[in-house]
C-alpha atoms as a PDB file:
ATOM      1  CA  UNK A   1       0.000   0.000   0.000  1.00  0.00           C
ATOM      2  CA  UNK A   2       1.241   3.207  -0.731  1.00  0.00           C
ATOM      3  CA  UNK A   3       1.584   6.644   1.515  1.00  0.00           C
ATOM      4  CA  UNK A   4      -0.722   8.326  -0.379  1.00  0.00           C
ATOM      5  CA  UNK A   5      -3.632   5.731   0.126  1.00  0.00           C
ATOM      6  CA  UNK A   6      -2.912   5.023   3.398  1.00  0.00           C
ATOM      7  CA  UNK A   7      -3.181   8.921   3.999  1.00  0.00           C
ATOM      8  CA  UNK A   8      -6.603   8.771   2.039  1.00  0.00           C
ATOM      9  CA  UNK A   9      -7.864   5.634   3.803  1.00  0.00           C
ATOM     10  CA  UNK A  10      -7.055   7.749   7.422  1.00  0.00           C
ATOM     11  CA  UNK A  11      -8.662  10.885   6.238  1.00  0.00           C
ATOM     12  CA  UNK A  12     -11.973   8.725   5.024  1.00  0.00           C
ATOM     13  CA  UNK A  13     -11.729   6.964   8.633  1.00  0.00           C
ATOM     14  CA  UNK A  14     -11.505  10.640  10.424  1.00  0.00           C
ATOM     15  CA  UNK A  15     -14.380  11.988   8.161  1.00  0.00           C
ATOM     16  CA  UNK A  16     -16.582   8.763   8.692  1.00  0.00           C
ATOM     17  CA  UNK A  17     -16.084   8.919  12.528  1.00  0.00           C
ATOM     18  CA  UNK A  18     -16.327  12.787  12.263  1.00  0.00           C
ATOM     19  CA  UNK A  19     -20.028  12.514  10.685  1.00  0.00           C
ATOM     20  CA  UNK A  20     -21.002   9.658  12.596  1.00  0.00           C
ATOM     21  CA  UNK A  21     -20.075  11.137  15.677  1.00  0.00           C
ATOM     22  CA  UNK A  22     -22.601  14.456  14.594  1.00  0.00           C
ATOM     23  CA  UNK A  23     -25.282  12.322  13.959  1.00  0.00           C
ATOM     24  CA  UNK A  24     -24.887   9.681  16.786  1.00  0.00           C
ATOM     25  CA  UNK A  25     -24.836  12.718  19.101  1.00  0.00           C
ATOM     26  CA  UNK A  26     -27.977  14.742  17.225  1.00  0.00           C
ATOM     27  CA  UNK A  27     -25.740  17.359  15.688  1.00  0.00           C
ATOM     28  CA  UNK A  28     -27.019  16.583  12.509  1.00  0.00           C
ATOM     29  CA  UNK A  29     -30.800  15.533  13.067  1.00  0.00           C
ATOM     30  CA  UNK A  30     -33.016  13.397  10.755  1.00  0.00           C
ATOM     31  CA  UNK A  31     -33.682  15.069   7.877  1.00  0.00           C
ATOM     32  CA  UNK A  32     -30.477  17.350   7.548  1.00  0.00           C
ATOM     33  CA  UNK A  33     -28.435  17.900   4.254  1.00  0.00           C
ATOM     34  CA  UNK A  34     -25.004  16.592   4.343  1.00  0.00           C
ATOM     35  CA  UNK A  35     -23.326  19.075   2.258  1.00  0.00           C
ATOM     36  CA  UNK A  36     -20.442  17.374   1.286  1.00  0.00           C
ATOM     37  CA  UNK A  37     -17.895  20.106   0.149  1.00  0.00           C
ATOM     38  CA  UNK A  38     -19.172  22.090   3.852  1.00  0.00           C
ATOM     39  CA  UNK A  39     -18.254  18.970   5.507  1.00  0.00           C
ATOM     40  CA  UNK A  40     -14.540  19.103   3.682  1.00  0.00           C
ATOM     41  CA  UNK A  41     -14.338  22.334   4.747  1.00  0.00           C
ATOM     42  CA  UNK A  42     -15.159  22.102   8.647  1.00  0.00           C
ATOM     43  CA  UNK A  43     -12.853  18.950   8.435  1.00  0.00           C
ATOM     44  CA  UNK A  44     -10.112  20.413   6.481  1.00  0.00           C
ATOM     45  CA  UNK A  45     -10.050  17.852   3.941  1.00  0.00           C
ATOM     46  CA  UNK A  46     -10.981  17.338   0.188  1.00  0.00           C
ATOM     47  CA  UNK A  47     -14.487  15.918  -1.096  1.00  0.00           C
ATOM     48  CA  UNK A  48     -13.081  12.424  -1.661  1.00  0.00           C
ATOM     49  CA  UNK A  49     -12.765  10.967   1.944  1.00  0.00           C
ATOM     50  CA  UNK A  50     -15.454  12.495   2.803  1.00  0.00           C
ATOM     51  CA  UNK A  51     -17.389  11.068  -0.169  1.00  0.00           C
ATOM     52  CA  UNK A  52     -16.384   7.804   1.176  1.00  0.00           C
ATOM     53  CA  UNK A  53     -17.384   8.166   4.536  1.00  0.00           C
ATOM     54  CA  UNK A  54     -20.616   9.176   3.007  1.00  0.00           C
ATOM     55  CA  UNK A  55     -21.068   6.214   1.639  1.00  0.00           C
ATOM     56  CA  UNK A  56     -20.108   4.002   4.287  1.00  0.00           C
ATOM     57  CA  UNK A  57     -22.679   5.623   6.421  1.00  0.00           C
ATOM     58  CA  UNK A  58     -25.533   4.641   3.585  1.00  0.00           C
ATOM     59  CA  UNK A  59     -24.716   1.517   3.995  1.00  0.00           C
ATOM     60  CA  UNK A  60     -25.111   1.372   7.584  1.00  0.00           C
ATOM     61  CA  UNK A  61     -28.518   2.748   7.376  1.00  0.00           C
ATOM     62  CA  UNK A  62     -27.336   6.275   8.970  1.00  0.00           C
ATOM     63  CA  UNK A  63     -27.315   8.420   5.596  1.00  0.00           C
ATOM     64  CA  UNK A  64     -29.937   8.309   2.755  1.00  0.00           C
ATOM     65  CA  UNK A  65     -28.881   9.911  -1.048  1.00  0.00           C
ATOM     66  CA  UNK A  66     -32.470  10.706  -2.565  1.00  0.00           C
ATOM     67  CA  UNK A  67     -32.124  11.958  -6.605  1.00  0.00           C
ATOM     68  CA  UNK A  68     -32.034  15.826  -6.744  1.00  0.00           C
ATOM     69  CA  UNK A  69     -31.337  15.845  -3.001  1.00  0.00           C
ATOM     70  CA  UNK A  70     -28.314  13.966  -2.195  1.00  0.00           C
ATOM     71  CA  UNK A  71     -27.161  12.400   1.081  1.00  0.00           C
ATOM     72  CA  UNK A  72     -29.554  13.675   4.170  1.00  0.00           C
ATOM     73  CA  UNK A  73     -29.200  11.897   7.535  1.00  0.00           C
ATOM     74  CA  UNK A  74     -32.048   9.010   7.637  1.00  0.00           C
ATOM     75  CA  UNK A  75     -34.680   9.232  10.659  1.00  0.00           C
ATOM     76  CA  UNK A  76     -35.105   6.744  13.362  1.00  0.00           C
ATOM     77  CA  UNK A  77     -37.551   4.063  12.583  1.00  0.00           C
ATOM     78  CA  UNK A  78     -40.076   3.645  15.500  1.00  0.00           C
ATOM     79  CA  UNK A  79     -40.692   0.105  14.204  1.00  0.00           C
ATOM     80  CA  UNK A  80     -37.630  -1.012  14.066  1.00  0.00           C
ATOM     81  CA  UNK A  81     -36.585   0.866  17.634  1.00  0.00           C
ATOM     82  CA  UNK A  82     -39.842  -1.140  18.718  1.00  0.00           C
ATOM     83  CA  UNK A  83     -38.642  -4.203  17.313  1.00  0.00           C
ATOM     84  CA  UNK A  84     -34.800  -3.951  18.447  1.00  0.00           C
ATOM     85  CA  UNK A  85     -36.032  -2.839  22.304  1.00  0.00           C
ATOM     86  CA  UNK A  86     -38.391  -5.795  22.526  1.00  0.00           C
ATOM     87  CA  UNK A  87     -35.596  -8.189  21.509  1.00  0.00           C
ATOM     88  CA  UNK A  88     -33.271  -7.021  23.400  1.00  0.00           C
ATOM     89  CA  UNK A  89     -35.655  -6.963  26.556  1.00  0.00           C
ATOM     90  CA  UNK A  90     -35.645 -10.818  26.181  1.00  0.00           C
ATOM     91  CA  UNK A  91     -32.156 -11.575  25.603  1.00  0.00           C
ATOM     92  CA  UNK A  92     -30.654  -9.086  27.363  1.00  0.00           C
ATOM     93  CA  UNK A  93     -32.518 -10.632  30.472  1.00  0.00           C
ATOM     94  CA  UNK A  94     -31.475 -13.999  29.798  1.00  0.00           C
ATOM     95  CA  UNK A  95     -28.202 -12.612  29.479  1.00  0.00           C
ATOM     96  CA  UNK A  96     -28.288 -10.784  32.936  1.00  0.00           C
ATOM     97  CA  UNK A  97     -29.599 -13.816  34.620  1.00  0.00           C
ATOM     98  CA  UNK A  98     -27.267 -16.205  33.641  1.00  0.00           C
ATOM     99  CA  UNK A  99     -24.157 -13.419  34.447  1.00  0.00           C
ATOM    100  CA  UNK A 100     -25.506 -13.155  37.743  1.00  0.00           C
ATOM    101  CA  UNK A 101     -24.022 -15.636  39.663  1.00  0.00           C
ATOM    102  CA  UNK A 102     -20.849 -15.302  38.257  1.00  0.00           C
ATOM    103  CA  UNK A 103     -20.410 -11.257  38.603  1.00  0.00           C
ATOM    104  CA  UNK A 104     -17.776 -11.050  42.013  1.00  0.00           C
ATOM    105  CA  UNK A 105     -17.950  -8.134  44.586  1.00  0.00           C
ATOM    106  CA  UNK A 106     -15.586  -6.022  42.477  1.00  0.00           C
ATOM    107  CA  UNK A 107     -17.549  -6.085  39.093  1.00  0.00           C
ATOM    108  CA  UNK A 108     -20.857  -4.904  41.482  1.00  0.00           C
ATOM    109  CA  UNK A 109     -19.171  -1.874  42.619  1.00  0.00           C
ATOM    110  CA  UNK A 110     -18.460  -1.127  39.325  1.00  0.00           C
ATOM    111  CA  UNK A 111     -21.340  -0.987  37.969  1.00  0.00           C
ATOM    112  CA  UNK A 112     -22.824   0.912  41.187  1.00  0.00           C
ATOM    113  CA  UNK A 113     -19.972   3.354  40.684  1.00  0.00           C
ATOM    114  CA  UNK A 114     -21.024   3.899  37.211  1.00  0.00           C
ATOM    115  CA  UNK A 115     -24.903   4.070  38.422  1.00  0.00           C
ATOM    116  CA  UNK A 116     -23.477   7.066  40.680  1.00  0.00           C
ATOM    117  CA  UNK A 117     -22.305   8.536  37.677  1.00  0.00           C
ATOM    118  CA  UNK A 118     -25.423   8.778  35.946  1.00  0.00           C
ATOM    119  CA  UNK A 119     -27.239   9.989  39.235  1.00  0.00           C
ATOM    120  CA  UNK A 120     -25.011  12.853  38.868  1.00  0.00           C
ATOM    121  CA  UNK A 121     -26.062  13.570  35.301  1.00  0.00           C
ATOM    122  CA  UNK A 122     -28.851  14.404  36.435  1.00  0.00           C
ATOM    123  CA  UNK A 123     -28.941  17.150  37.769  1.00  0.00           C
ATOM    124  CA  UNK A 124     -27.194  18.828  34.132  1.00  0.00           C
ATOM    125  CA  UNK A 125     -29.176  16.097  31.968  1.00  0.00           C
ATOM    126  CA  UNK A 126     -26.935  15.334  28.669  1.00  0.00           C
ATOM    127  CA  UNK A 127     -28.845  12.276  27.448  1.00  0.00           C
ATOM    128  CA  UNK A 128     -25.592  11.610  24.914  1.00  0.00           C
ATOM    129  CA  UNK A 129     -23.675  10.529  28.216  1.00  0.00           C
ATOM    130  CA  UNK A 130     -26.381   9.106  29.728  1.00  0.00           C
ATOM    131  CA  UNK A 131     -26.785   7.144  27.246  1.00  0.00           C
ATOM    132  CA  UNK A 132     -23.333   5.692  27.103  1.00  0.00           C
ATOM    133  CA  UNK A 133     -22.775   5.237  31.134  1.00  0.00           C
ATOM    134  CA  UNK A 134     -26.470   3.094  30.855  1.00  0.00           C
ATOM    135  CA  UNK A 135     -24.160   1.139  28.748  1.00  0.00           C
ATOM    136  CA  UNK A 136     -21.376   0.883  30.322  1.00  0.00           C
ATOM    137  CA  UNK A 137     -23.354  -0.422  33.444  1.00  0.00           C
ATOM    138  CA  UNK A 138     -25.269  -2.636  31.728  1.00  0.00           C
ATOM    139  CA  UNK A 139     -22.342  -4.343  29.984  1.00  0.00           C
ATOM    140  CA  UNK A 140     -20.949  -5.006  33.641  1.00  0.00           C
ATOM    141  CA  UNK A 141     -24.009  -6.968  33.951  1.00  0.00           C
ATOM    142  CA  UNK A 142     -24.446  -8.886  30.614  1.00  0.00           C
ATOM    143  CA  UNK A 143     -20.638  -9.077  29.787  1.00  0.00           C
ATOM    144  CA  UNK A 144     -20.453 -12.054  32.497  1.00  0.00           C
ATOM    145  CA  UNK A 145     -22.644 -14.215  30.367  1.00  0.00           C
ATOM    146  CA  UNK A 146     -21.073 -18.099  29.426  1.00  0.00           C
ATOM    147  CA  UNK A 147     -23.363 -18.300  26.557  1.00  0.00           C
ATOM    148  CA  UNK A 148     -21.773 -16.706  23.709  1.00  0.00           C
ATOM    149  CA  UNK A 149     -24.375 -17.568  21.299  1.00  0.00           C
ATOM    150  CA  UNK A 150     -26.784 -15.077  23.546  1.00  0.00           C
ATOM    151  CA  UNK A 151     -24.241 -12.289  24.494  1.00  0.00           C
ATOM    152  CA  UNK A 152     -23.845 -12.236  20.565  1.00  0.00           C
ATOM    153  CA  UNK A 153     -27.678 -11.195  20.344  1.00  0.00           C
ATOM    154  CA  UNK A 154     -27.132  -8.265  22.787  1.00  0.00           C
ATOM    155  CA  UNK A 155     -24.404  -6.866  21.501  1.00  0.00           C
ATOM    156  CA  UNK A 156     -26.245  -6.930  18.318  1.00  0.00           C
ATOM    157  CA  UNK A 157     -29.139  -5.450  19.934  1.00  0.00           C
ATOM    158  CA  UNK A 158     -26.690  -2.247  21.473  1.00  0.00           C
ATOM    159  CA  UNK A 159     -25.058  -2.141  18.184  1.00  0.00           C
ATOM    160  CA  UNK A 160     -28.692  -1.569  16.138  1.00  0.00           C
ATOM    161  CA  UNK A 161     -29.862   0.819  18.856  1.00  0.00           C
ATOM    162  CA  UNK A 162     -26.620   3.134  18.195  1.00  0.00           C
ATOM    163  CA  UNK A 163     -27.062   3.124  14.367  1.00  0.00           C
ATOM    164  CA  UNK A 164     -30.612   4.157  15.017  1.00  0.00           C
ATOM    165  CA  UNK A 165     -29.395   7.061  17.100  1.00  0.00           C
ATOM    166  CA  UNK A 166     -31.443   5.981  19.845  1.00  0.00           C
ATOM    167  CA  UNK A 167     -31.278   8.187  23.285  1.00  0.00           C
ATOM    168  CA  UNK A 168     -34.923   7.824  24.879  1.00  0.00           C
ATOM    169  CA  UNK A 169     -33.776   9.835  27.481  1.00  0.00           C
ATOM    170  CA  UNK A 170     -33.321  12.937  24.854  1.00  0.00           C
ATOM    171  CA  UNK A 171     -36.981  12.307  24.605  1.00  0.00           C
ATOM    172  CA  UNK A 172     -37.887  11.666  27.605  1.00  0.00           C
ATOM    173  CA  UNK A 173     -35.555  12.849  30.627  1.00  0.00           C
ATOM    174  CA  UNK A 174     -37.934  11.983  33.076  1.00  0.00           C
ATOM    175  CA  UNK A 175     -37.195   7.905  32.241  1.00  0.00           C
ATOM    176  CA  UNK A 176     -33.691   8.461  33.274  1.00  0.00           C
ATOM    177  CA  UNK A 177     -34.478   9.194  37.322  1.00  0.00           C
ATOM    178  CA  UNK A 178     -36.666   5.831  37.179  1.00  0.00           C
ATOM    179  CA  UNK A 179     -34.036   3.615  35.427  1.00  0.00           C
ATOM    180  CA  UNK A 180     -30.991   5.080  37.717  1.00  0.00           C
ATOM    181  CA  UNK A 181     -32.939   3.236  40.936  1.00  0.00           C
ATOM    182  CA  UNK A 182     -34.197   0.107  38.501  1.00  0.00           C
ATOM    183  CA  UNK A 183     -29.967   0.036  38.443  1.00  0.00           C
ATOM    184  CA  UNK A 184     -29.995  -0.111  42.361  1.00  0.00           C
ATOM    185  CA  UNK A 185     -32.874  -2.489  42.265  1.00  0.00           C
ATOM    186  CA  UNK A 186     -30.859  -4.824  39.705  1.00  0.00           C
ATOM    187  CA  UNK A 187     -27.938  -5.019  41.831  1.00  0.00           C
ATOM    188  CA  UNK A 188     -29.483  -5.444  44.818  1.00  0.00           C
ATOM    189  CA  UNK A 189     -30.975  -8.411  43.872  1.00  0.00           C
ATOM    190  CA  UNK A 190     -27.771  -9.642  42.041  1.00  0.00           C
ATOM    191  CA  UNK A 191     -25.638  -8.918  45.611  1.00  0.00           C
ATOM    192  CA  UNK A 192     -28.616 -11.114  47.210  1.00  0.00           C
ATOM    193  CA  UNK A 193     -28.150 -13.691  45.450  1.00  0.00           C
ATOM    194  CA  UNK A 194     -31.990 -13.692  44.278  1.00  0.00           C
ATOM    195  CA  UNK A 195     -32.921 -16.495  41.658  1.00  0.00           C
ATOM    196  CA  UNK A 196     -32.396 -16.748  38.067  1.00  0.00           C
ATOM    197  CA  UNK A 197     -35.736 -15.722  37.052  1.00  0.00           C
ATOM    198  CA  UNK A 198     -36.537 -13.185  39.211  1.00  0.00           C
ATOM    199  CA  UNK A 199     -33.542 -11.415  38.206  1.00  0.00           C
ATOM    200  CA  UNK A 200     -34.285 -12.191  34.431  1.00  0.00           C
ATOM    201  CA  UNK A 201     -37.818 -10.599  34.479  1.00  0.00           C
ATOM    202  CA  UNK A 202     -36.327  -7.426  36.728  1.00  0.00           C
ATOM    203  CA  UNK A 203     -33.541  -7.310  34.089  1.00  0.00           C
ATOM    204  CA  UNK A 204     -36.205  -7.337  31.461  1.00  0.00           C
ATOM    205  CA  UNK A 205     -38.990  -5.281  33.013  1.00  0.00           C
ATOM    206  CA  UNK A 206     -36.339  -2.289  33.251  1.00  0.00           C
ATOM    207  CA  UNK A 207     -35.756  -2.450  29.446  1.00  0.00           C
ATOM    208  CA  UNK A 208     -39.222  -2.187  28.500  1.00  0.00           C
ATOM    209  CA  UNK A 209     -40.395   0.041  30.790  1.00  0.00           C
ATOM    210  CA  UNK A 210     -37.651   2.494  28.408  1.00  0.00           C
ATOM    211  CA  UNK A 211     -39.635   1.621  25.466  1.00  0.00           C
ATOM    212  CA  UNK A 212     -42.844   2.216  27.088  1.00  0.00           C
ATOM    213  CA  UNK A 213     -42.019   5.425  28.239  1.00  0.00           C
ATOM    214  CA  UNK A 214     -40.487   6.421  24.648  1.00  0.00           C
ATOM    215  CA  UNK A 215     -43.616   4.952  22.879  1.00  0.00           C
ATOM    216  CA  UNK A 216     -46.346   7.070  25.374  1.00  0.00           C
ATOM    217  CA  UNK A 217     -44.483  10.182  24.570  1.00  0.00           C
ATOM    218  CA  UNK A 218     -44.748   9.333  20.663  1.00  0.00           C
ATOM    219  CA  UNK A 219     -47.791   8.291  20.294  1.00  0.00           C
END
């Protein structure tokens, strides 16, 4: 490989994570016109990597290039956010059950440190970091899990929420007070050593109870 394409190849990465990171974060909301010699601009780079990023982010589903329009960031799909939350309410609890008896002392205080963290946010509400300490605490719970074949569907699961943008709590901040104790609850009954199943149907009770309270405020 030459200089000159690996140059190219780490400008397209910088632009892709550049625009991604915009639209991830809500910078660029459903709808908006990417404007691809503005983005060169802002980035300092030429139209081709940026092109290329473009086009990368089509095919995950982020970007949409309409004739006469061009590339405009795609909006969230209720039905699939539907579809996505109620999977991952299922195996996501599994998941959590089966970690359970398997997550030490250390890995609880963890996640309860994390848990703090987000009771912190708050009180100056960004649902962007939010969004990505409630996954950082739940991976303390899930990551624990000695069936790979499951863990695979949940990290599926987190990886289709984040390329549908999804932040309930940027719709509805008042979920995030609720979930923040439905953490203490979930550890709790993890330090107790409670059963398998009660733990699964807390695990997967908190998780819909987010898409309930994202679905009332939509509909």
């Amino acid at each position: 490989m030459s200089e000159a394409t690996m140059v190219a190849g780490s400008k397209s990465e910088q632009a892709y994570q550049a625009v991604k990171t915009r639209i991830v974060e809500g910078t660029y909301t459903p709808g908006y016109r990417l404007v691809l010699g503005s983005i060169a601009k802002d980035l300092g780079f030429s139209v081709v990597p940026v092109r290329e990023a473009i086009r990368r982010l089509e095919a995950e589903g982020l970007v949409t290039f309409e004739r006469n329009v061009g590339a405009t960031v795609a909006g969230i799909d209720p039905t699939e956010y539907l579809y996505t939350m109620q999977t991952l309410s299922i195996v996501e609890g599994a998941a959590t059950a089966l970690s359970a008896p398997l997550i030490g002392s250390a890995a609880v205080a963890r996640a309860r440190a994390v848990n703090q963290e987000m009771r912190e946010c708050l009180d100056h509400f960004d649902p962007v970091r939010f969004t990505k300490l409630n996954q950082d605490f739940h991976s303390v719970l899930f990551e624990h899990c000695p069936n790979p074949h499951i863990l695979d569907l949940v990290h599926r699961g987190w990886n289709r929420l984040a390329a549908l943008r999804s932040s309930t709590f940027r719709f509805v901040p008042g979920r995030a007070r609720d979930s923040v104790e439905e953490h203490e609850d979930l550890l709790r009954l993890i330090e107790t050593g409670a059963d398998s199943d009660t733990i699964e149907k807390a695990a997967r009770l908190h998780r819909t109870a987010t898409l309930d309270a994202y679905l009332a405020h939509t509909t």
